[in-house]
Protein backbone atom coordinates (compact mmCIF):
# COMPACT_ATOMS: atom_id res chain seq x y z
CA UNK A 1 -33.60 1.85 27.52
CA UNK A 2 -33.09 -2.14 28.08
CA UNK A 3 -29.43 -2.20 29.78
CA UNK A 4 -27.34 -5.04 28.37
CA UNK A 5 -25.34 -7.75 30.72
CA UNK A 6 -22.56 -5.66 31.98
CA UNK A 7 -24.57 -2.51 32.45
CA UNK A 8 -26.90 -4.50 34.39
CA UNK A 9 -23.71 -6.40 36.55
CA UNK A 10 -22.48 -2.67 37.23
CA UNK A 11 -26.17 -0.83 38.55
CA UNK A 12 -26.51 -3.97 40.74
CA UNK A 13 -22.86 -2.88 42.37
CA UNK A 14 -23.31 0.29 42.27
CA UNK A 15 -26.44 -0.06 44.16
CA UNK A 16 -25.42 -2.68 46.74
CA UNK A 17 -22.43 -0.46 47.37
CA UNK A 18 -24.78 2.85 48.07
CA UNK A 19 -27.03 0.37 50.25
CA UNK A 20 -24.31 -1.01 52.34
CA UNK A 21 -22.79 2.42 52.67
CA UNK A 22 -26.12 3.93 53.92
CA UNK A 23 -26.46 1.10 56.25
CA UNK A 24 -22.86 1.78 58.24
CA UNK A 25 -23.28 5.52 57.86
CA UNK A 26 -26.51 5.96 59.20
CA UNK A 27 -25.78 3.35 61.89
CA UNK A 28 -21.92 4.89 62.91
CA UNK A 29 -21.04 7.71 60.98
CA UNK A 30 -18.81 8.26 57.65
CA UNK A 31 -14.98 8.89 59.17
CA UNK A 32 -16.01 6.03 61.21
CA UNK A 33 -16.81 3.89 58.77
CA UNK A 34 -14.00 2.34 56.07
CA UNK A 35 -13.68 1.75 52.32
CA UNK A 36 -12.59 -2.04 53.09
CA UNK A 37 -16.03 -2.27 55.42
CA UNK A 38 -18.48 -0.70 52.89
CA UNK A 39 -16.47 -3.29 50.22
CA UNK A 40 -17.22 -6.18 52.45
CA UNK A 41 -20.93 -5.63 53.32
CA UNK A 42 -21.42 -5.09 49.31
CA UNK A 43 -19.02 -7.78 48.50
CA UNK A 44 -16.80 -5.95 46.48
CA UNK A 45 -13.72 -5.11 46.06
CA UNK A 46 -12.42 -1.95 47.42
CA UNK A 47 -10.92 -1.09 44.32
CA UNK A 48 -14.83 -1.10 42.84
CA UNK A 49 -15.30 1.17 45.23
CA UNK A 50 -12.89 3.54 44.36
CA UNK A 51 -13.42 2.81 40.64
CA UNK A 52 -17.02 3.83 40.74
CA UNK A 53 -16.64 6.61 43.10
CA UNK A 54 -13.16 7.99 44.04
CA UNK A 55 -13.42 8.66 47.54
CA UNK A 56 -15.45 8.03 50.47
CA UNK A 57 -16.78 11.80 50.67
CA UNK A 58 -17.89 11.15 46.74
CA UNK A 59 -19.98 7.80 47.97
CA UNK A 60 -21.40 9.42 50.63
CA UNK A 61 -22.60 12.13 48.36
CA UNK A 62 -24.31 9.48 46.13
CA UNK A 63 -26.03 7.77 49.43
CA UNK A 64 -27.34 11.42 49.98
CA UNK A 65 -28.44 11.55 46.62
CA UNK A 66 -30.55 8.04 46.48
CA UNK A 67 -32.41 8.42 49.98
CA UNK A 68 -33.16 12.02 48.78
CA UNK A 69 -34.70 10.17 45.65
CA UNK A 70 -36.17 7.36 47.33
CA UNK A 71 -37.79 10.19 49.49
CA UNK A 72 -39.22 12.11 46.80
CA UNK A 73 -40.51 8.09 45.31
CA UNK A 74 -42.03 8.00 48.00
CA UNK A 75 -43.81 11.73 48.72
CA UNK A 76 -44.59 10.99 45.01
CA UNK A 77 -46.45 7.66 45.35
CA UNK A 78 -48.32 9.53 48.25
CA UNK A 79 -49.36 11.78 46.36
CA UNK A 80 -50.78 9.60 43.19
CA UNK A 81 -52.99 7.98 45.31
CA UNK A 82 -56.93 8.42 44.62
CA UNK A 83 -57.59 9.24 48.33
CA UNK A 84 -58.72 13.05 49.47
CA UNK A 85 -55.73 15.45 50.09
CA UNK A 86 -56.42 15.11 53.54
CA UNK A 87 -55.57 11.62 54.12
CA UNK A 88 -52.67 12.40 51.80
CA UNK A 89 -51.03 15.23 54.35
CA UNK A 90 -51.62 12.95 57.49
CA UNK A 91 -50.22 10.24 55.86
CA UNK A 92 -46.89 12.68 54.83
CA UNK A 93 -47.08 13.96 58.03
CA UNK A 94 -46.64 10.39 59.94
CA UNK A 95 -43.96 9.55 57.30
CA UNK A 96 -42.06 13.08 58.25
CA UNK A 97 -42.71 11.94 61.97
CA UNK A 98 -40.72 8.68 61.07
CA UNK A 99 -37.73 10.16 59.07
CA UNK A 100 -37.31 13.22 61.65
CA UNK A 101 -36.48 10.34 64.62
CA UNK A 102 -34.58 8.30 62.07
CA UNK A 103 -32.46 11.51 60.87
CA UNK A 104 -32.27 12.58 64.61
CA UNK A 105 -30.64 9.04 65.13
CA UNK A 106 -28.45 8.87 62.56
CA UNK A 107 -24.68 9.47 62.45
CA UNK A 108 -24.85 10.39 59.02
CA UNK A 109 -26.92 12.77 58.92
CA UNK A 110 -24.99 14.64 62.25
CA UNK A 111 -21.84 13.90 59.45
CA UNK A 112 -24.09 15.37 56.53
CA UNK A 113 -24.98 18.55 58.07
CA UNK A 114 -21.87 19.71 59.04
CA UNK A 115 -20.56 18.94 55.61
CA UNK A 116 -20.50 22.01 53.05
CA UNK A 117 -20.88 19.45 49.79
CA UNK A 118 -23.16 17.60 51.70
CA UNK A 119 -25.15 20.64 52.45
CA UNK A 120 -24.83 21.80 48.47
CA UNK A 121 -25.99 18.12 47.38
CA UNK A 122 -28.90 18.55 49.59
CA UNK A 123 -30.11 22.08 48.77
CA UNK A 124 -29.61 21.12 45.19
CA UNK A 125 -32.44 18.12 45.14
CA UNK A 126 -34.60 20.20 47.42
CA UNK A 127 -34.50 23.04 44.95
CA UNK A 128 -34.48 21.16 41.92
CA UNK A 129 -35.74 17.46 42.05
CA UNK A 130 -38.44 18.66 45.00
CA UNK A 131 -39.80 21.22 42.63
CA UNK A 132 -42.43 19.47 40.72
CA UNK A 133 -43.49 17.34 44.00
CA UNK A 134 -43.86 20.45 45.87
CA UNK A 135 -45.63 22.03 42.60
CA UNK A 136 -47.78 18.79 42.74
CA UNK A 137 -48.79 19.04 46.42
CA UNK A 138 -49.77 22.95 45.96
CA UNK A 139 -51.73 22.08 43.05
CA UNK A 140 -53.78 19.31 44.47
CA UNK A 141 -53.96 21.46 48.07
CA UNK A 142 -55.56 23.93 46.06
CA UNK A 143 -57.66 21.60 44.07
CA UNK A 144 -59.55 20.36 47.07
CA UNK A 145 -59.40 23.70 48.73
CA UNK A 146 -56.97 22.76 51.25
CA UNK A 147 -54.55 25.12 50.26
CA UNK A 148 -55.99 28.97 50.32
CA UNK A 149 -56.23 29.18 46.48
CA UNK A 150 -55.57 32.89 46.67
CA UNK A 151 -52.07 32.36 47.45
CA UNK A 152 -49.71 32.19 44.41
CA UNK A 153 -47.65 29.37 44.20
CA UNK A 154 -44.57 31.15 43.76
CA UNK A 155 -45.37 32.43 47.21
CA UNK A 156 -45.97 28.55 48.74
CA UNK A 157 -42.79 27.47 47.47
CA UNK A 158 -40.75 30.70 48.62
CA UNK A 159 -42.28 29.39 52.07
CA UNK A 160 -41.46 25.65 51.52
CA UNK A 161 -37.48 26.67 50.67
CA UNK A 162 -37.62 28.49 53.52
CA UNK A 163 -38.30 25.76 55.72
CA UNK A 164 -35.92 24.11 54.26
CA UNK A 165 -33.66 26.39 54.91
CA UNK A 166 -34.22 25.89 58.73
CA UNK A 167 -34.04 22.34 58.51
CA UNK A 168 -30.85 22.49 57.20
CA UNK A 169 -29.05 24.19 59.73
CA UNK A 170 -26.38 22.47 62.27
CA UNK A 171 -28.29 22.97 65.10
CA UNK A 172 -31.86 21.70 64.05
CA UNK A 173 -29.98 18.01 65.26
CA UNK A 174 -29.32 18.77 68.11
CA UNK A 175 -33.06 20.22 68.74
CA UNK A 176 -35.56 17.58 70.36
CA UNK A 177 -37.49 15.67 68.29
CA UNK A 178 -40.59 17.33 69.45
CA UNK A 179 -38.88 20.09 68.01
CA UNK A 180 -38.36 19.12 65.14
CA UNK A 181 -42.42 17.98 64.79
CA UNK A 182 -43.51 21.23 65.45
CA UNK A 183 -41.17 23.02 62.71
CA UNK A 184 -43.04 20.43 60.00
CA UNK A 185 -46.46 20.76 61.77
CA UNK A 186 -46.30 24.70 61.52
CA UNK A 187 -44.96 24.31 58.07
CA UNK A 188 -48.17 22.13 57.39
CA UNK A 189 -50.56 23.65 59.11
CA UNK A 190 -49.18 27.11 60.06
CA UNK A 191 -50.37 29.11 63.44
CA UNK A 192 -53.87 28.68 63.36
CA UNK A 193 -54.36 25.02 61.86
């Protein structure tokens, strides 16, 4: 669908609003951060702001939203390339190394987790949008005999949610990042890997 002038004048907003939003939120947190700030970095007006979004707690939800999709972009490029599977988990697995000291650094994450729509926003793309990139990675894990083919896949993804589930509690950020690695490496590679 080609987007006309104004439709295109509005996703370019829109977007440099959710950039310079992520920028101060990750950097100092959300009730630290102000409407008039986020309006300056994006050169806007605040009343864009509201206009687009309604409330600081609503933009923060959409900043959730887009680095959970630029995440899954990402796991999803990975994943396309013609390289073995292999290659394709250690390169996930230095990419999770990267975004588990980024998350452990960032105020809005610490804000995001403690957050019950947050939280909700979160579980919903991990259940939902992750699906058929999870579904993917069995597939080709299997595929190349990585993955133990006599597992069901239901199975694998009851395990992957379940993860999830762990990395979604308060306290996983305040656990050390080596922590943190070895949740995602026994995840990966399990007890005996």
């Amino acid at each position: 669908m080609k987007l006309n002038g104004y439709e295109r004048r509005t996703k370019a907003k829109k977007e440099s609003i959710v950039n310079a939003a992520r920028k101060l939120f990750t950097t100092r947190g959300i009730t630290d951060v102000s409407i008039k700030e986020i309006a300056a970095k994006a050169n806007v007006s605040q009343v864009t702001i509201y206009n687009y979004f309604g409330s600081k707690n609503a933009l923060a939800k959409e900043v959730l939203i887009s680095y959970l999709d630029m995440a899954i972009k990402e796991y999803e490029e990975i994943l396309d390339r013609d390289i073995p599977f292999t290659e394709k988990l250690k390169i996930i697995m230095d990419k999770k190394y990267d975004v588990v000291n980024e998350v452990s650094r960032s105020h809005f994450s610490k804000y995001a987790w403690e957050d019950k729509t947050l939280q909700q926003v979160y579980k919903e793309v991990a259940t939902v949008k992750a699906v058929s990139l999870y579904t993917k990675f069995i597939e080709q894990g299997k595929k190349e005999g990585a993955i133990d083919s006599s597992i069901p896949d239901d199975a694998i993804l009851t395990f992957i949610f379940s993860s999830v589930d762990i990395m979604q509690h308060s306290d996983y950020l305040k656990t050390t990042p080596e922590y943190k690695i070895g949740i995602l490496k026994l995840f990966l590679y399990g007890l005996l890997g």
